[in-house]
C-alpha atoms as a PDB file:
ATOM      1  CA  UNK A   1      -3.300   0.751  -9.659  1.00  0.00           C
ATOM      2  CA  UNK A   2      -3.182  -0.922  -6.591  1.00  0.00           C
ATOM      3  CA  UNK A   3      -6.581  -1.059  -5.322  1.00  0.00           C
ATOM      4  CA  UNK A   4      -7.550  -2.316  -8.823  1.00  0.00           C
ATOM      5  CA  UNK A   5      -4.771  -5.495  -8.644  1.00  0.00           C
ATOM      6  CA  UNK A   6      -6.611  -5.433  -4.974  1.00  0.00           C
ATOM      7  CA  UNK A   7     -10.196  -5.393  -6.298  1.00  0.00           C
ATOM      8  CA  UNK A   8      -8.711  -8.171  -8.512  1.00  0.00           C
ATOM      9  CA  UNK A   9      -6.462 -10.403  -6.144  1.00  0.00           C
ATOM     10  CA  UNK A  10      -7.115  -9.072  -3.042  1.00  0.00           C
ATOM     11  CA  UNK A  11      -5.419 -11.925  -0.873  1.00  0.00           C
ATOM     12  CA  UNK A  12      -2.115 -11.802  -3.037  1.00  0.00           C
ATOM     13  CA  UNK A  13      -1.966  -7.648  -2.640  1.00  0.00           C
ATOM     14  CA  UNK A  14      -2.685  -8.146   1.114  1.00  0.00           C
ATOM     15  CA  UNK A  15      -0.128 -10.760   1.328  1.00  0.00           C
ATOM     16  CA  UNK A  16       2.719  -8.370  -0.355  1.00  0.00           C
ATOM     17  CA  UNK A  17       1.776  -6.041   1.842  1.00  0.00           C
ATOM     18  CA  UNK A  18       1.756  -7.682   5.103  1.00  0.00           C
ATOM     19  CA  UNK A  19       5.619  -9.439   4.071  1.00  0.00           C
ATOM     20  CA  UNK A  20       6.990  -6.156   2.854  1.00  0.00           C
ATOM     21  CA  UNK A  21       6.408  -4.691   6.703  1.00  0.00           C
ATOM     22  CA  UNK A  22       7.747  -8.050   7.973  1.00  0.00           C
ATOM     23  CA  UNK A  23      10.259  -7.723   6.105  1.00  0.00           C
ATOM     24  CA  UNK A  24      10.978  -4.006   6.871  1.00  0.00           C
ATOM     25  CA  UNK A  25      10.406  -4.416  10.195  1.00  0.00           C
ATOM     26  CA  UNK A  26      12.541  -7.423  10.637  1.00  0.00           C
ATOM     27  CA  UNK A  27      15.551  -4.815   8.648  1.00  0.00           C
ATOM     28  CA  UNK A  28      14.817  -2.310  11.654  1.00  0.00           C
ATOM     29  CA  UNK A  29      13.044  -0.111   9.168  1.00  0.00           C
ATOM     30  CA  UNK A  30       9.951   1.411  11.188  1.00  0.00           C
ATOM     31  CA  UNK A  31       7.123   3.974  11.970  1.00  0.00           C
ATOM     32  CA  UNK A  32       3.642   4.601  13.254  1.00  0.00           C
ATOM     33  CA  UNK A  33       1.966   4.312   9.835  1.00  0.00           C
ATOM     34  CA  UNK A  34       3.716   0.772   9.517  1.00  0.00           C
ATOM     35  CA  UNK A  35       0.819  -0.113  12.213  1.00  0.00           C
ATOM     36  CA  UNK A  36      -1.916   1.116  10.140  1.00  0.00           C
ATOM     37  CA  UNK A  37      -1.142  -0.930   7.423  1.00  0.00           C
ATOM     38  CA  UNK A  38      -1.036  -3.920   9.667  1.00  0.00           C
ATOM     39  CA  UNK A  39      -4.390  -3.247  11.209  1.00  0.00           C
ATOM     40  CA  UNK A  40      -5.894  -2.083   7.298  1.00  0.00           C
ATOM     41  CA  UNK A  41      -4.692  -5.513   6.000  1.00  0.00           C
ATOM     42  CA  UNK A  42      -5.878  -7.588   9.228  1.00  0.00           C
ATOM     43  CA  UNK A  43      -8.914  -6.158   8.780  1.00  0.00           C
ATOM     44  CA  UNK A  44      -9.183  -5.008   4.820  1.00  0.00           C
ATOM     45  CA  UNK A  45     -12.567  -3.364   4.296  1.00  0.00           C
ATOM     46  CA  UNK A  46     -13.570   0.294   2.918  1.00  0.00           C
ATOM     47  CA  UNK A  47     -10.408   1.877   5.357  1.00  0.00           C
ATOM     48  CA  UNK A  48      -7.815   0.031   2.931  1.00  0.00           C
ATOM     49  CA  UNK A  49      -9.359   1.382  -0.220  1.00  0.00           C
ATOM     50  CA  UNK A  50      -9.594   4.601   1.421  1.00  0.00           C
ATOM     51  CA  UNK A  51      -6.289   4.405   1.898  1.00  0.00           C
ATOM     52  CA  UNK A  52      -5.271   3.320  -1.288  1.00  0.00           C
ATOM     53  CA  UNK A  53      -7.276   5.766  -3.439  1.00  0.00           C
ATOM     54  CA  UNK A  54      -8.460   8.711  -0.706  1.00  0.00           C
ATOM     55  CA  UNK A  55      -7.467  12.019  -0.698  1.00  0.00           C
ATOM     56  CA  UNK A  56      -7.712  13.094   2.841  1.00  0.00           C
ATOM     57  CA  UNK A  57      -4.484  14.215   4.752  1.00  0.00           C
ATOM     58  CA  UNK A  58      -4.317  10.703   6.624  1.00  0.00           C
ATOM     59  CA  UNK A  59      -4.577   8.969   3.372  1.00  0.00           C
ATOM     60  CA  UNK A  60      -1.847  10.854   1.389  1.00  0.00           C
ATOM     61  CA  UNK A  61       0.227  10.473   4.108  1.00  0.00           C
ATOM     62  CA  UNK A  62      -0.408   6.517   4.266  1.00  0.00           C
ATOM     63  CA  UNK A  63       0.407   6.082   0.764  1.00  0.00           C
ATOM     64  CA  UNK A  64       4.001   7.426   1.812  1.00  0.00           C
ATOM     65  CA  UNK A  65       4.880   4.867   3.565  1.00  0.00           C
ATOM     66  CA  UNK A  66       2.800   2.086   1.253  1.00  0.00           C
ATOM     67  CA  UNK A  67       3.877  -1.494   1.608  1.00  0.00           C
ATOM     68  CA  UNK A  68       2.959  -1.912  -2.007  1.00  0.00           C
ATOM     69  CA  UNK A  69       6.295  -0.832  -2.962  1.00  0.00           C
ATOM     70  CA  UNK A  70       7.348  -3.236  -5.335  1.00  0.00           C
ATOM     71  CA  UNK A  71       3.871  -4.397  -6.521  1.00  0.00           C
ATOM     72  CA  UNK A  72       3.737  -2.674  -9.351  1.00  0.00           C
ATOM     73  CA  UNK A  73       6.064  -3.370 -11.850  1.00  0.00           C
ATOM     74  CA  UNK A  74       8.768  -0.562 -12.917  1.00  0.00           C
ATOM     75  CA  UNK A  75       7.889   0.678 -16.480  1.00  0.00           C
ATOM     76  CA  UNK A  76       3.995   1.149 -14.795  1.00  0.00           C
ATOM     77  CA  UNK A  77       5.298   2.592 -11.913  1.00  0.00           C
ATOM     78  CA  UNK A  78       7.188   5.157 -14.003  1.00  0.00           C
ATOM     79  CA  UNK A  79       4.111   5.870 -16.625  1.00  0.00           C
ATOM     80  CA  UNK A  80       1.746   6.413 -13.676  1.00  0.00           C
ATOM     81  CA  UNK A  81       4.679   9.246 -12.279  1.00  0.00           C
ATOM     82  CA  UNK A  82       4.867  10.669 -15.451  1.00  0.00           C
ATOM     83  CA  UNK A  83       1.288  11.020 -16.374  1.00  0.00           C
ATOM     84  CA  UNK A  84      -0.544  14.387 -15.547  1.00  0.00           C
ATOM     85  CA  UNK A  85      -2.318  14.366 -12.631  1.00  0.00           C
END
Protein backbone atom coordinates (compact mmCIF):
# COMPACT_ATOMS: atom_id res chain seq x y z
CA UNK A 1 0.00 0.00 0.00
CA UNK A 2 2.73 2.16 0.34
CA UNK A 3 4.47 2.18 -2.84
CA UNK A 4 1.02 2.74 -4.43
CA UNK A 5 0.29 6.16 -2.05
CA UNK A 6 4.16 6.53 -3.35
CA UNK A 7 3.43 5.92 -7.05
CA UNK A 8 0.63 8.43 -6.23
CA UNK A 9 2.26 11.23 -3.95
CA UNK A 10 5.59 10.37 -4.01
CA UNK A 11 7.02 13.69 -2.38
CA UNK A 12 4.41 13.53 0.58
CA UNK A 13 5.40 9.53 1.28
CA UNK A 14 9.10 10.57 1.03
CA UNK A 15 8.52 13.42 3.26
CA UNK A 16 6.79 11.07 6.11
CA UNK A 17 9.43 9.05 5.77
CA UNK A 18 12.38 11.20 6.00
CA UNK A 19 10.51 13.12 9.45
CA UNK A 20 9.60 9.83 11.02
CA UNK A 21 13.66 8.97 11.15
CA UNK A 22 14.20 12.61 12.24
CA UNK A 23 12.03 12.22 14.49
CA UNK A 24 13.22 8.77 15.75
CA UNK A 25 16.50 9.66 15.60
CA UNK A 26 16.15 12.89 17.40
CA UNK A 27 14.13 10.29 20.39
CA UNK A 28 17.55 8.26 20.38
CA UNK A 29 15.73 5.52 18.56
CA UNK A 30 18.41 4.06 15.98
CA UNK A 31 19.99 1.41 13.61
CA UNK A 32 21.88 0.67 10.44
CA UNK A 33 18.75 0.23 8.29
CA UNK A 34 17.64 3.82 9.54
CA UNK A 35 20.59 4.85 6.96
CA UNK A 36 19.18 3.04 4.13
CA UNK A 37 16.10 4.68 4.27
CA UNK A 38 17.83 7.99 4.33
CA UNK A 39 19.95 7.27 1.33
CA UNK A 40 16.54 5.33 -0.55
CA UNK A 41 14.57 8.60 0.04
CA UNK A 42 17.60 11.06 -0.93
CA UNK A 43 17.85 9.29 -3.80
CA UNK A 44 14.19 7.48 -4.48
CA UNK A 45 14.45 5.46 -7.68
CA UNK A 46 13.80 1.54 -8.42
CA UNK A 47 15.93 0.69 -4.79
CA UNK A 48 12.89 2.35 -2.79
CA UNK A 49 10.25 0.36 -4.58
CA UNK A 50 12.37 -2.55 -4.20
CA UNK A 51 12.29 -1.96 -0.91
CA UNK A 52 8.86 -1.33 -0.48
CA UNK A 53 7.44 -4.28 -2.45
CA UNK A 54 10.73 -6.83 -2.89
CA UNK A 55 11.08 -9.98 -1.52
CA UNK A 56 14.73 -10.48 -1.15
CA UNK A 57 16.27 -10.95 2.42
CA UNK A 58 17.54 -7.18 2.43
CA UNK A 59 14.15 -6.04 1.52
CA UNK A 60 12.07 -7.95 4.15
CA UNK A 61 14.35 -6.93 6.52
CA UNK A 62 14.01 -3.08 5.45
CA UNK A 63 10.40 -3.16 5.72
CA UNK A 64 11.07 -3.96 9.55
CA UNK A 65 12.26 -1.07 10.35
CA UNK A 66 9.91 1.08 7.66
CA UNK A 67 9.56 4.75 8.34
CA UNK A 68 6.11 4.48 6.89
CA UNK A 69 4.82 3.58 10.17
CA UNK A 70 1.98 5.65 10.59
CA UNK A 71 1.19 6.26 6.87
CA UNK A 72 -1.30 4.09 6.55
CA UNK A 73 -4.20 4.58 8.42
CA UNK A 74 -5.25 1.91 11.26
CA UNK A 75 -8.40 0.02 10.05
CA UNK A 76 -6.09 -0.54 6.51
CA UNK A 77 -3.26 -1.36 8.36
CA UNK A 78 -5.21 -4.04 10.24
CA UNK A 79 -7.19 -5.47 6.94
CA UNK A 80 -3.86 -5.74 5.08
CA UNK A 81 -2.53 -8.01 8.50
CA UNK A 82 -5.44 -9.91 8.42
CA UNK A 83 -5.74 -10.75 4.81
CA UNK A 84 -4.14 -14.09 3.52
CA UNK A 85 -1.02 -13.76 2.18
Amino acid sequence: MVAELFSQKPAEVIQFGLKNLERWQLQGVDCADFKVWTNLLFTPSFGLVEALTGGSEEAIRLRQSSPFAGLIPEEARRQIVASPQ
